[in-house]
N, C-alpha and C. Protein backbone atom coordinates (compact mmCIF):
# COMPACT_ATOMS: atom_id res chain seq x y z
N UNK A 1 83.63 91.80 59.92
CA UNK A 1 82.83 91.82 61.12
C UNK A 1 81.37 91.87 60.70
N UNK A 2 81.02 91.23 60.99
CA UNK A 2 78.97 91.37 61.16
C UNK A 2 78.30 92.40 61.33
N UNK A 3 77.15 92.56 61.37
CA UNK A 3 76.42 93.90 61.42
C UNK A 3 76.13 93.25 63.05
N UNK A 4 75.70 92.38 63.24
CA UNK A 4 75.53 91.97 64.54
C UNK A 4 76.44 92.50 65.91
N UNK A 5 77.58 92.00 64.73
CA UNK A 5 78.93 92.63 66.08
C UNK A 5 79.56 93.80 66.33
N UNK A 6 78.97 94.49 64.99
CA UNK A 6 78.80 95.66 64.64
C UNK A 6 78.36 96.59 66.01
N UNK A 7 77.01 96.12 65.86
CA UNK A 7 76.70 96.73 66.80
C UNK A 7 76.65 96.77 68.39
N UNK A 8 77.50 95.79 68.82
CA UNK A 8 77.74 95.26 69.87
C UNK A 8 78.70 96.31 70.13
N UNK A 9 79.45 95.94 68.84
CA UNK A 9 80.77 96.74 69.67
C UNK A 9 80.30 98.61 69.94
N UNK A 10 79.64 99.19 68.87
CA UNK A 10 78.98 100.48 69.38
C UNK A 10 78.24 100.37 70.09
N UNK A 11 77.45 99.73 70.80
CA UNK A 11 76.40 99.54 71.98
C UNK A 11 78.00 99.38 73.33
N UNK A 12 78.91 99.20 73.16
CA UNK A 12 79.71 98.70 74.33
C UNK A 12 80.21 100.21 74.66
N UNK A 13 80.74 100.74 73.55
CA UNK A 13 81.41 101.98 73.28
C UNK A 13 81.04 102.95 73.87
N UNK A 14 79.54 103.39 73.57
CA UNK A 14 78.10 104.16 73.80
C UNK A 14 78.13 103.79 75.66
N UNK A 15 78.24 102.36 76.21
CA UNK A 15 78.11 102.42 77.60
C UNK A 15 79.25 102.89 78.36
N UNK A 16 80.37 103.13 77.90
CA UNK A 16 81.15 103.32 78.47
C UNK A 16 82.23 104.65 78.17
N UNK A 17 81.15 105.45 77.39
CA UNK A 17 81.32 106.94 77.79
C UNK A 17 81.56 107.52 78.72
N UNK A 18 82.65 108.70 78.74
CA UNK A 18 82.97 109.60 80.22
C UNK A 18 82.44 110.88 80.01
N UNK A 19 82.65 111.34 80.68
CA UNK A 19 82.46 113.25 80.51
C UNK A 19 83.37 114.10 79.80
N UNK A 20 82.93 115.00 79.32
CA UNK A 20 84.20 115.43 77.71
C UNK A 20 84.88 116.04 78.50
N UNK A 21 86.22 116.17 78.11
CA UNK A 21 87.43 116.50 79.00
C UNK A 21 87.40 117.73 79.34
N UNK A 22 86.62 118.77 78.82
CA UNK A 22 86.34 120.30 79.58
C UNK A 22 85.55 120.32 80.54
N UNK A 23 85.01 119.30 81.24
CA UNK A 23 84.09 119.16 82.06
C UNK A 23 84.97 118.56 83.48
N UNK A 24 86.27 117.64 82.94
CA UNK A 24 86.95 116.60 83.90
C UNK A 24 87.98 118.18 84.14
N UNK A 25 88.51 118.57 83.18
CA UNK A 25 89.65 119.29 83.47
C UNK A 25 88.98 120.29 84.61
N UNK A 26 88.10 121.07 84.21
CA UNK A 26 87.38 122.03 85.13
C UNK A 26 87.06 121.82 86.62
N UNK A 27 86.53 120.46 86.80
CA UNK A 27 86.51 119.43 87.81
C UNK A 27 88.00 119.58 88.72
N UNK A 28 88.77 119.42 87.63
CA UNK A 28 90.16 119.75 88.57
C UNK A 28 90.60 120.31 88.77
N UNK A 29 90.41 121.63 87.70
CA UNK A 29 91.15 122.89 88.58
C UNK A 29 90.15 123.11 89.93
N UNK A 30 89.43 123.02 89.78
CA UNK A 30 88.11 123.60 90.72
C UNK A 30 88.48 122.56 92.44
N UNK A 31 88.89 121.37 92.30
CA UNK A 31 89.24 120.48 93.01
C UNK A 31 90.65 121.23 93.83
N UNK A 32 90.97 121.20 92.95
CA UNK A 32 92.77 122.00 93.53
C UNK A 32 92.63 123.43 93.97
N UNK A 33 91.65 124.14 93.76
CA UNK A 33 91.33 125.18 94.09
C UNK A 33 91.26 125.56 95.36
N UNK A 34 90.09 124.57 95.57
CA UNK A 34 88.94 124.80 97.07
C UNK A 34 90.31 124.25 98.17
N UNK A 35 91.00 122.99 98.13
CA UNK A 35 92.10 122.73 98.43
C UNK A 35 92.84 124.04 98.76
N UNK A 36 93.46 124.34 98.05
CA UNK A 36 94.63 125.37 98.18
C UNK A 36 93.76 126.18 98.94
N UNK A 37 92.67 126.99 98.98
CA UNK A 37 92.05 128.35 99.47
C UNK A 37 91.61 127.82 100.80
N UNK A 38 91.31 126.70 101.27
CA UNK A 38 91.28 126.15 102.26
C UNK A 38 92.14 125.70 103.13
N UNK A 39 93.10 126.06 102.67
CA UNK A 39 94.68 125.34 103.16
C UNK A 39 94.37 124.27 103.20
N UNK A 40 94.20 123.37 102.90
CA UNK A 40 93.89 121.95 103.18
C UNK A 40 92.99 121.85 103.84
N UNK A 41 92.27 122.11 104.76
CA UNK A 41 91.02 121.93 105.17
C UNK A 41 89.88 121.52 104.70
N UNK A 42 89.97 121.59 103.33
CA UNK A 42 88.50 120.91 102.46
C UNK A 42 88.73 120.26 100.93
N UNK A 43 88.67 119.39 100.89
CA UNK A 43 89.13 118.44 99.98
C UNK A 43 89.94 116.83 99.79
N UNK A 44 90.36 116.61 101.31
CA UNK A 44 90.61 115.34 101.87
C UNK A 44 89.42 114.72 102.04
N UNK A 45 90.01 113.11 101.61
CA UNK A 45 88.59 112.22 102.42
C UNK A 45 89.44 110.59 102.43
N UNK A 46 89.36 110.44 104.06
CA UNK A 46 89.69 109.03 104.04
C UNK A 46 88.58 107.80 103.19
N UNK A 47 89.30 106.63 102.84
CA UNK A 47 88.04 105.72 101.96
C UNK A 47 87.57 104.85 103.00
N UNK A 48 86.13 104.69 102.26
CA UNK A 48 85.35 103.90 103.39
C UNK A 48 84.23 103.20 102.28
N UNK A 49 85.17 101.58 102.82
CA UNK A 49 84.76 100.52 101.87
C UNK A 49 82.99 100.48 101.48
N UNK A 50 82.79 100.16 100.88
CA UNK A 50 81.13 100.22 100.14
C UNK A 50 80.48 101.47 99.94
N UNK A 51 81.37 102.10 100.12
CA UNK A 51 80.67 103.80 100.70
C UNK A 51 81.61 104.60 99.12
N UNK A 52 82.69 105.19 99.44
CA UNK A 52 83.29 105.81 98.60
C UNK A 52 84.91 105.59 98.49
N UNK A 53 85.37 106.30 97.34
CA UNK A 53 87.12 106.22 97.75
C UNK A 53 87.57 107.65 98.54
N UNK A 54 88.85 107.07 99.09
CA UNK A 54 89.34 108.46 99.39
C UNK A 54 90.22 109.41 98.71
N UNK A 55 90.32 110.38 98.94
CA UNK A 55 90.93 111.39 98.32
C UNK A 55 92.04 111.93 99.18
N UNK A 56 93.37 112.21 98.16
CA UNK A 56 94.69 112.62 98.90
C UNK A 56 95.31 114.03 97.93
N UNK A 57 95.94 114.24 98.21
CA UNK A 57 96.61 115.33 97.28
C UNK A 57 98.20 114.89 96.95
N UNK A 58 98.48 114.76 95.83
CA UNK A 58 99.66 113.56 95.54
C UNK A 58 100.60 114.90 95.47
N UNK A 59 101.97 114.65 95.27
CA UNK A 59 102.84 116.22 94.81
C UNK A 59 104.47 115.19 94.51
N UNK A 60 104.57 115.35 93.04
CA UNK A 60 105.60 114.50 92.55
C UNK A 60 106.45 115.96 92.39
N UNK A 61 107.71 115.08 91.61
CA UNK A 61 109.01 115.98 91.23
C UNK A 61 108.78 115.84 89.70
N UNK A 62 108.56 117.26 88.95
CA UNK A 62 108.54 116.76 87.48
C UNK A 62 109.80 115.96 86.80
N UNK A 63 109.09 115.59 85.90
CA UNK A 63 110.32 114.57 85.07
C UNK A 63 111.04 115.57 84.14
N UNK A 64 111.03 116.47 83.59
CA UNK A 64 111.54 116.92 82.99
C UNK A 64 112.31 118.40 83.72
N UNK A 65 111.22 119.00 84.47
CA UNK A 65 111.47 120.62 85.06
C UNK A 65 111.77 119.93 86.63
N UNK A 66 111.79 119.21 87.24
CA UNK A 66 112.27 118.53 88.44
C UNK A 66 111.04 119.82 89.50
N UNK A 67 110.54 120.70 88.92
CA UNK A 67 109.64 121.59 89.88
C UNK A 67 108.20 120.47 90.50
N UNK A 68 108.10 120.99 91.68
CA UNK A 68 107.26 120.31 92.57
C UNK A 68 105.72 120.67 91.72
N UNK A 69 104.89 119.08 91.96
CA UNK A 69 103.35 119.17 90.61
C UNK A 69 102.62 118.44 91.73
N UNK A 70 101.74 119.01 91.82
CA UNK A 70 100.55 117.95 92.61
C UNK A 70 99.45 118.05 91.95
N UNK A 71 98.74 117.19 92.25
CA UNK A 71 97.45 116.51 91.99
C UNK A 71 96.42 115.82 92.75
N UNK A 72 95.28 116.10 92.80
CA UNK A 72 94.00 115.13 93.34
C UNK A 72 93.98 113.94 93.12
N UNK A 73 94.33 112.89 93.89
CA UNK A 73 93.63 111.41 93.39
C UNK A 73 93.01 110.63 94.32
N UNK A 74 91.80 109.87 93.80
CA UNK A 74 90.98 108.91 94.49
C UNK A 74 92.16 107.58 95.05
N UNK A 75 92.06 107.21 96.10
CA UNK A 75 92.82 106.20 96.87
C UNK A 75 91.71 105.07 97.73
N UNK A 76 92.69 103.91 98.07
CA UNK A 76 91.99 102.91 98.83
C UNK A 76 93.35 102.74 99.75
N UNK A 77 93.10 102.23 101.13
CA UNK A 77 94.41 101.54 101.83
C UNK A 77 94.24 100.34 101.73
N UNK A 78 95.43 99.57 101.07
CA UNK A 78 95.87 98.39 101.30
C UNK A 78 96.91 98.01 102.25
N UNK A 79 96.40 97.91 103.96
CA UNK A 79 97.58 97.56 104.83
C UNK A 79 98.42 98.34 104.90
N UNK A 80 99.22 98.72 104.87
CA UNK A 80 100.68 100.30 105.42
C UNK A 80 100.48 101.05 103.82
N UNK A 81 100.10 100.29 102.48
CA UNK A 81 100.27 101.05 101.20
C UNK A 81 98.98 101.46 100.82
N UNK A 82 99.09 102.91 100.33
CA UNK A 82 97.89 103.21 99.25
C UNK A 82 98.05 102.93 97.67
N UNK A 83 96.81 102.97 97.46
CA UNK A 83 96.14 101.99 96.06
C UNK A 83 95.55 103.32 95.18
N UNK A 84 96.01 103.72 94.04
CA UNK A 84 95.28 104.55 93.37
C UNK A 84 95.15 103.50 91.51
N UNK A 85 94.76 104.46 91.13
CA UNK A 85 94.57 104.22 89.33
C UNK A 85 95.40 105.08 88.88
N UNK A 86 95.85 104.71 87.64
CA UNK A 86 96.93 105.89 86.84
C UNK A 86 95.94 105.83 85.43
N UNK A 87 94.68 107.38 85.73
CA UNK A 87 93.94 107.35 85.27
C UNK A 87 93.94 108.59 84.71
N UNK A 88 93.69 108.97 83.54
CA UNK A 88 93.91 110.60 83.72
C UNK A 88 92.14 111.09 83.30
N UNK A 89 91.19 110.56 83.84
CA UNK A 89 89.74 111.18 83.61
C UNK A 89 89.47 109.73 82.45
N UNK A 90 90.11 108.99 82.70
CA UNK A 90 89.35 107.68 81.50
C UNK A 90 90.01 108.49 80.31
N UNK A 91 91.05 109.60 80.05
CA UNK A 91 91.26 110.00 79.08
C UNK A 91 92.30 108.91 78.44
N UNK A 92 92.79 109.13 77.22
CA UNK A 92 93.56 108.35 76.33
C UNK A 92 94.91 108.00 76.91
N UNK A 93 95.31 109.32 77.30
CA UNK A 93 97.05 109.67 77.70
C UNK A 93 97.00 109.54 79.26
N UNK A 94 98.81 108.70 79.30
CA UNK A 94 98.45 108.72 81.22
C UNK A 94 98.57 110.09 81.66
N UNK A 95 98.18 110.15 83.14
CA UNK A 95 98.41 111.22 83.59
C UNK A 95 99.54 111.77 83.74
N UNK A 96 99.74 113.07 83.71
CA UNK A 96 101.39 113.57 83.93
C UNK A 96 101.73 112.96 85.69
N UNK A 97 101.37 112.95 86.48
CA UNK A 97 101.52 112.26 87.66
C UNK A 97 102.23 111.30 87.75
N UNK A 98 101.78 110.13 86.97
CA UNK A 98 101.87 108.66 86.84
C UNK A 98 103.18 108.85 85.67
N UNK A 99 103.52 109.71 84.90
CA UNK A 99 104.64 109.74 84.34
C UNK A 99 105.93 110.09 85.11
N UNK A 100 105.72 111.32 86.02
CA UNK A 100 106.61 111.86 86.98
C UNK A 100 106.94 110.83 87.77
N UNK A 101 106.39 110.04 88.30
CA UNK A 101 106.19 108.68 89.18
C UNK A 101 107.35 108.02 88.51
N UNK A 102 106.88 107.84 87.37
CA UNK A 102 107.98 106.46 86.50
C UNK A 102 109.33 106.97 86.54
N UNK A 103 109.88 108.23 86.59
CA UNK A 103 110.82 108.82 86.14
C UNK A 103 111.35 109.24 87.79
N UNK A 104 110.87 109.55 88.76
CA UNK A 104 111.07 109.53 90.08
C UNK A 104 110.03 109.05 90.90
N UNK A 105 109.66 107.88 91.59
CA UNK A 105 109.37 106.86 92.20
C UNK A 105 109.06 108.20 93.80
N UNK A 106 109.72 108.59 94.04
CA UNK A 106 109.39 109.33 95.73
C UNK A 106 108.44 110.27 95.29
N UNK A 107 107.77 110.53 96.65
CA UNK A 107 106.46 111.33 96.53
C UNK A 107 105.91 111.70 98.11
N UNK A 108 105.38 112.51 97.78
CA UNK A 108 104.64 113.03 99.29
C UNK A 108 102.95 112.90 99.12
N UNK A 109 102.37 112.57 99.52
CA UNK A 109 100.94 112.52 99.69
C UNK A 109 100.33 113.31 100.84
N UNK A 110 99.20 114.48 100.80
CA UNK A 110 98.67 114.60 101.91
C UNK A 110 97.31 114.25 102.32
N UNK A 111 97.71 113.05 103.49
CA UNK A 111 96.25 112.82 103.88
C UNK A 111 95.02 113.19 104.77
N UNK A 112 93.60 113.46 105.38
CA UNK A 112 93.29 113.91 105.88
C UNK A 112 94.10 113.64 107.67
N UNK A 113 94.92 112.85 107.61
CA UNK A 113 95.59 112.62 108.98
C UNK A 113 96.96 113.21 108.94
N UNK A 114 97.20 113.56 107.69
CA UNK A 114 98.94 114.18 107.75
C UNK A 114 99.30 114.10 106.54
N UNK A 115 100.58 114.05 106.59
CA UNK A 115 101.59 113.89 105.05
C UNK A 115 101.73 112.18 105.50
N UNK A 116 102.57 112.23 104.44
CA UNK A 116 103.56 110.62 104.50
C UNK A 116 104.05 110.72 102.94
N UNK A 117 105.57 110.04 103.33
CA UNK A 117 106.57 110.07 102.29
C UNK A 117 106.65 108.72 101.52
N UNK A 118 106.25 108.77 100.73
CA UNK A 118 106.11 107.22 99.27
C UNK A 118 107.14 106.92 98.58
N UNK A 119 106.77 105.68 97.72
CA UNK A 119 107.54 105.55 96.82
C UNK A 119 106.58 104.65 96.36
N UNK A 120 106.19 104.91 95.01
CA UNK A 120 105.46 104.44 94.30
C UNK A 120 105.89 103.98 93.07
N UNK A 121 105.18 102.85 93.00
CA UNK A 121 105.21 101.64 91.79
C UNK A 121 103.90 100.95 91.28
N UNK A 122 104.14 100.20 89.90
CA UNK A 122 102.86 99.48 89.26
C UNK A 122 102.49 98.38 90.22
N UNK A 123 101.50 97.90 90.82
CA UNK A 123 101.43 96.24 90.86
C UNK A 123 101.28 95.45 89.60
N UNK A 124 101.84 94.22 89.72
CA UNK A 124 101.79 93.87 88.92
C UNK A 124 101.37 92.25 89.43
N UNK A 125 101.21 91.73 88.48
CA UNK A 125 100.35 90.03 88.21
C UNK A 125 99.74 89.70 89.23
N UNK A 126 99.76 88.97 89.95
CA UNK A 126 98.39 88.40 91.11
C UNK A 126 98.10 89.84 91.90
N UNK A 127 99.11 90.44 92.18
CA UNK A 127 98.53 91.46 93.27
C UNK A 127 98.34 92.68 92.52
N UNK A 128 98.35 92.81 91.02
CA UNK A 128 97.41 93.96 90.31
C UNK A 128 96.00 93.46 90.51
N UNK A 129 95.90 92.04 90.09
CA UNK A 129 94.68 91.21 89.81
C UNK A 129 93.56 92.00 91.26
N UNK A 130 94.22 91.17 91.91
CA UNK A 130 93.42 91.51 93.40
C UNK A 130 93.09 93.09 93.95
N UNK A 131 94.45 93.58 93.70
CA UNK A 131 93.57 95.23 93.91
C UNK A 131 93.19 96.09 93.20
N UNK A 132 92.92 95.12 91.38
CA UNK A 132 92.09 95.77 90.42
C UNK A 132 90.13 95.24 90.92
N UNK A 133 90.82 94.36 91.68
CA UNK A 133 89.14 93.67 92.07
C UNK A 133 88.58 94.67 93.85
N UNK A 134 89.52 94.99 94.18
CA UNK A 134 89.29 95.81 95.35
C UNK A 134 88.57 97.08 95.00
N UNK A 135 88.91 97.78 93.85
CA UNK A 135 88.46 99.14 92.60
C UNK A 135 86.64 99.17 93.25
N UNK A 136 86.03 97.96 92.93
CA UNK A 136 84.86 97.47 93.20
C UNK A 136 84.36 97.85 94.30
N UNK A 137 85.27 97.73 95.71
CA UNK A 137 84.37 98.14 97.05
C UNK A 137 84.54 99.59 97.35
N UNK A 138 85.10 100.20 96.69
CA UNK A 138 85.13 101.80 96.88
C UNK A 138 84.39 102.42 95.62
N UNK A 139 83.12 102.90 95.79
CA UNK A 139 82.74 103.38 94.41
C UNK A 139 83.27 104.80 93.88
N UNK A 140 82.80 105.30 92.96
CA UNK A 140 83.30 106.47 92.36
C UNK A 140 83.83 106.44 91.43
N UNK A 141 85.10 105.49 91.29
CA UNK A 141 85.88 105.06 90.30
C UNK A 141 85.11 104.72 88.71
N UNK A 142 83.87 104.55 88.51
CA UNK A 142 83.21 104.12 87.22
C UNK A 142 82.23 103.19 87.47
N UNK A 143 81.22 103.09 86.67
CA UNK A 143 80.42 102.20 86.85
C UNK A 143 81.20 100.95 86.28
N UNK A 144 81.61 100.50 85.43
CA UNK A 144 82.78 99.31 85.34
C UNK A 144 83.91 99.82 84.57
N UNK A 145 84.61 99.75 86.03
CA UNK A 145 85.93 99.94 85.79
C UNK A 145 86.65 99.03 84.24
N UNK A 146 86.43 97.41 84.19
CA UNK A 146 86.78 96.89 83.18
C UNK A 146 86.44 97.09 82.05
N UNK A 147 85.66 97.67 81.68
CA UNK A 147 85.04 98.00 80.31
C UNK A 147 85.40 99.70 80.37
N UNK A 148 85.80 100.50 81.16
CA UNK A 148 86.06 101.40 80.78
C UNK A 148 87.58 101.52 80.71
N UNK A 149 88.74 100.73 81.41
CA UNK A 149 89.69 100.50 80.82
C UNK A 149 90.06 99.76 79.31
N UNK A 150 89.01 98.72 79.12
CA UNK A 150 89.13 98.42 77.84
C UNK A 150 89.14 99.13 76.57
N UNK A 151 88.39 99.94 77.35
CA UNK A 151 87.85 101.42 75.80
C UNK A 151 89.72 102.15 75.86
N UNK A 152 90.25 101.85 76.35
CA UNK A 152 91.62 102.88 76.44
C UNK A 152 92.65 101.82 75.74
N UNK A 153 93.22 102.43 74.91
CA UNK A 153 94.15 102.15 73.72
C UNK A 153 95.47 100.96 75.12
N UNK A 154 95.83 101.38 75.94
CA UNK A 154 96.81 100.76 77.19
C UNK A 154 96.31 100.63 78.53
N UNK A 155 97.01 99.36 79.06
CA UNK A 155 96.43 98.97 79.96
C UNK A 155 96.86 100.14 81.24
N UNK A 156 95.89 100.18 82.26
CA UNK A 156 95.64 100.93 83.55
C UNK A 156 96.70 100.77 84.38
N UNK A 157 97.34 101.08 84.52
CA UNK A 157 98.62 100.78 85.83
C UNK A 157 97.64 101.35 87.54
N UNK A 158 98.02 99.96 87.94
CA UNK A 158 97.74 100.33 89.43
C UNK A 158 98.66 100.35 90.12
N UNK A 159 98.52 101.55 90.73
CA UNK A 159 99.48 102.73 91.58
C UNK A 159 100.17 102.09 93.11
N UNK A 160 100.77 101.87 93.38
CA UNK A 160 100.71 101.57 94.46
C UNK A 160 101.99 102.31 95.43
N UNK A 161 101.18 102.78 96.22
CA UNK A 161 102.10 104.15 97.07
C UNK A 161 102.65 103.46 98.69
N UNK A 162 104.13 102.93 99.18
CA UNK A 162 104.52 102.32 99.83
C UNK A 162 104.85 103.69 100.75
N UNK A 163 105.19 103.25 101.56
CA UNK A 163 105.67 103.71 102.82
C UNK A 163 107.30 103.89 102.86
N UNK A 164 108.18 105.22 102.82
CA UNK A 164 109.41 105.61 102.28
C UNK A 164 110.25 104.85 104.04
N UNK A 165 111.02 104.38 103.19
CA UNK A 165 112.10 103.71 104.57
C UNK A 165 112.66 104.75 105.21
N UNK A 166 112.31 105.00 106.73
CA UNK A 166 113.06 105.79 107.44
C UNK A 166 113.18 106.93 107.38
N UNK A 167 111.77 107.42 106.35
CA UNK A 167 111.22 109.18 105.82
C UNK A 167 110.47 109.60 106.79
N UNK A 168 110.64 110.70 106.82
CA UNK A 168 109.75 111.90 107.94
C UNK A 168 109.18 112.69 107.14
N UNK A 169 108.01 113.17 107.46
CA UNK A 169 106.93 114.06 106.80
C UNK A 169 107.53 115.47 106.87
């Protein structure tokens, strides 16, 4: 490699730095916190395109301990389904979420309008394409999303949270 490309590639690296993971983790307990002590009352946010994403409180079945795990995640609506990232802070490893997911697919989400019962899966080929390009009208998510997935050893799975057949909240 060149000294040229050399430095390209550390100039790319350098832009697409996150926040060191004692800063993201803290972020989340602190997130799940105000949540819980609020009963839910503070920490929802529907998304509102050009503006921001929204925020839900996800709650899978572990894969291993089958005990109930929730989590904070940024969302978009696509039509009856929500749209997240299986992101764990731009960190290396997926999130335990997005693993529980793979291993049991059902899920409860709570949104600032209620619950609703999921079943979540990757998109994949044209319609990852398109609602990896949707990422764009909800900010928050990164200043570029593509270059900060690139910096990650595996590709980003986009989340996509369906509507459970004939489930009640």
């Amino acid at each position: 490699m060149s000294n040229a490309a050399t430095v390209r590639l550390v100039d790319h690296e350098q832009s697409v730095r996150t926040s060191p993971r004692f800063v993201i983790r803290i972020f989340w307990i602190a997130q799940r916190a105000i949540y819980r002590l609020s009963n839910g009352r503070i920490g929802l946010a529907r998304p509102e395109a050009g503006n921001q994403f929204g925020v839900l409180r996800l709650e899978t079945s572990g894969r291993r301990t089958g005990k109930r795990r929730a989590a904070i995640v940024g969302y978009f609506e696509d039509g009856l389904n929500l749209v997240t990232l299986a992101m764990n802070g731009w960190g290396k490893d997926e999130p335990a979420w997005w693993l529980n997911l793979q291993a049991v697919p059902e899920a409860r989400l709570d949104l600032p309008d209620g619950p609703r019962l999921v079943v979540a899966r990757a998109g994949t080929g044209a319609e990852r394409d398109r609602l990896w390009a949707t990422f764009a009208d909800y900010p928050g998510w990164g200043d570029d999303l593509t270059a900060l997935s690139a910096a990650r050893d595996r590709h980003r799975a986009v989340v996509v949270f369906e509507p459970r057949e004939g489930a009640r909240s």
